[in-house]
Protein backbone atom coordinates (compact mmCIF):
# COMPACT_ATOMS: atom_id res chain seq x y z
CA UNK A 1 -2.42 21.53 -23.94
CA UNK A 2 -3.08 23.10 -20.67
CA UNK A 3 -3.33 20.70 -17.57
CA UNK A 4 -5.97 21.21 -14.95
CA UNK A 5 -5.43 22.68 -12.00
CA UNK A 6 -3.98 20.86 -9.33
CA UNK A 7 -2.31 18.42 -11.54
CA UNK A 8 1.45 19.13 -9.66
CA UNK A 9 -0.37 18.83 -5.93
CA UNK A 10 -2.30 15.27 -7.44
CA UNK A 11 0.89 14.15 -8.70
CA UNK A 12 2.90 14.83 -5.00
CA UNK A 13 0.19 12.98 -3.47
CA UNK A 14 0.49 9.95 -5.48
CA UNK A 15 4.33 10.11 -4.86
CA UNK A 16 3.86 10.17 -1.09
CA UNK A 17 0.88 7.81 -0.84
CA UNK A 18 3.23 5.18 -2.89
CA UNK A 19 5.60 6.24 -0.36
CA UNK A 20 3.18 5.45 2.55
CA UNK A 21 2.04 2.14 1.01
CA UNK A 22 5.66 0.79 0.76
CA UNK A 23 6.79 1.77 3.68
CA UNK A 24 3.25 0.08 5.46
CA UNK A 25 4.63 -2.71 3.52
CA UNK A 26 7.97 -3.45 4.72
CA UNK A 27 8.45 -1.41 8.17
CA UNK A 28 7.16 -3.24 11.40
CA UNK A 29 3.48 -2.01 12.08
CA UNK A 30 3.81 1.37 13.13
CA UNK A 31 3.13 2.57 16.78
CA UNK A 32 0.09 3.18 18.57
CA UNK A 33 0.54 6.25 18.41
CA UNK A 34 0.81 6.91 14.78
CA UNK A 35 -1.66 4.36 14.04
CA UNK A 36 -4.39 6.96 14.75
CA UNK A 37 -2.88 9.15 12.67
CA UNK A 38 -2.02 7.14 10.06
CA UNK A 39 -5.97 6.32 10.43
CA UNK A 40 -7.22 10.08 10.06
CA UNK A 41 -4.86 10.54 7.09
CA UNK A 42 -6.35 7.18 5.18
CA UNK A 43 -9.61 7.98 5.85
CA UNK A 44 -9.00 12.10 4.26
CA UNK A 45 -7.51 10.19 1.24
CA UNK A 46 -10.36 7.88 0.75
CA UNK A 47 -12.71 11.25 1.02
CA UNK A 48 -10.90 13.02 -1.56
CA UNK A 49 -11.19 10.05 -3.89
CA UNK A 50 -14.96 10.55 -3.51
CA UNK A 51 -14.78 14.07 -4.41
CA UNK A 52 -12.58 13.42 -6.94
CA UNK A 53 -15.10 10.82 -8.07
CA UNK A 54 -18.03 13.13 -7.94
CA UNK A 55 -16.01 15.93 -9.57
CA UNK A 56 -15.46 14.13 -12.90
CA UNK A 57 -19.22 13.04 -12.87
CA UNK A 58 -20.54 15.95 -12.67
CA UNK A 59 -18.13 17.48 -15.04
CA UNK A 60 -18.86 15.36 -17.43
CA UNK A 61 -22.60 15.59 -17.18
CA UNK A 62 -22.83 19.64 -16.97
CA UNK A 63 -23.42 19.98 -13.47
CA UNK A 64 -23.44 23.77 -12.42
CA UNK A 65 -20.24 26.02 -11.84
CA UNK A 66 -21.28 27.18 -8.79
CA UNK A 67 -21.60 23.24 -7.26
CA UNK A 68 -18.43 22.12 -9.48
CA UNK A 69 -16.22 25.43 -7.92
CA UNK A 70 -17.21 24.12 -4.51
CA UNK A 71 -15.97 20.75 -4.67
CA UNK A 72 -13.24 21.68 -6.24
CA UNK A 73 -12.11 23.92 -3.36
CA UNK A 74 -13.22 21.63 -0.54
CA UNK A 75 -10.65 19.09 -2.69
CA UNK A 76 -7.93 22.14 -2.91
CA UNK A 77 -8.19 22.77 1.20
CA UNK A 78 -7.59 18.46 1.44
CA UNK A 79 -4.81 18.00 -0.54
CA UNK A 80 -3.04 20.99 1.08
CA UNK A 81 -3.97 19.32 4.25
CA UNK A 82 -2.29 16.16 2.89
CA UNK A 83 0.29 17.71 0.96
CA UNK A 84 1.14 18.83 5.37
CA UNK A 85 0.37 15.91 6.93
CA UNK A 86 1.79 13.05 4.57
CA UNK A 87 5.70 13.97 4.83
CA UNK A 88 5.26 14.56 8.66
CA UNK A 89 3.82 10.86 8.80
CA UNK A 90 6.46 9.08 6.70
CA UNK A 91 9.01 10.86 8.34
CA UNK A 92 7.99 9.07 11.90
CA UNK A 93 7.26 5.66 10.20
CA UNK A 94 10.77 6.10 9.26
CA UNK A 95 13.07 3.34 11.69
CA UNK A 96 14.96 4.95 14.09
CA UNK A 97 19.16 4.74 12.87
């Protein structure tokens, strides 16, 4: 069985967001700084669960190639974004040694 396409990049993502939430969970809140960033980055993730949302809906009721080949860039384009931005972030929320 053939997996869909950006099945590897879905599965980093999941690796580093688990990453993200433990570390939110037991570092000490991060700085000021980062907090904006680590803002932006939540707030990409939450919009590629919407496309990813809207992507299986309208897969599963027929919608048009043309529409479904467009979301499914825009969500190729964010998780390369992510796939970027994600290591940079957890390697700052890291405690300095």
């Amino acid at each position: 069985m053939q997996r869909a396409a950006g099945y590897n990049e879905s599965r980093q993502l999941t690796t580093l967001i688990e990453q993200l939430r433990e570390r939110l969970g037991t570092e000490p809140p991060p700085p000021p700084q980062l907090g904006e960033q680590l803002e932006e980055v939540l707030a990409r993730l939450v919009v590629r669960n919407q496309q990813l949302r809207v992507l299986h809906r309208l897969a599963r009721k027929g919608g048009s190639n043309e529409h479904l080949e467009a979301i499914r860039h825009a969500l190729e384009q964010l998780d390369a974004k992510l796939l970027q931005e994600l290591p940079k972030l957890l390697q700052h929320l890291r405690p300095p040694h």
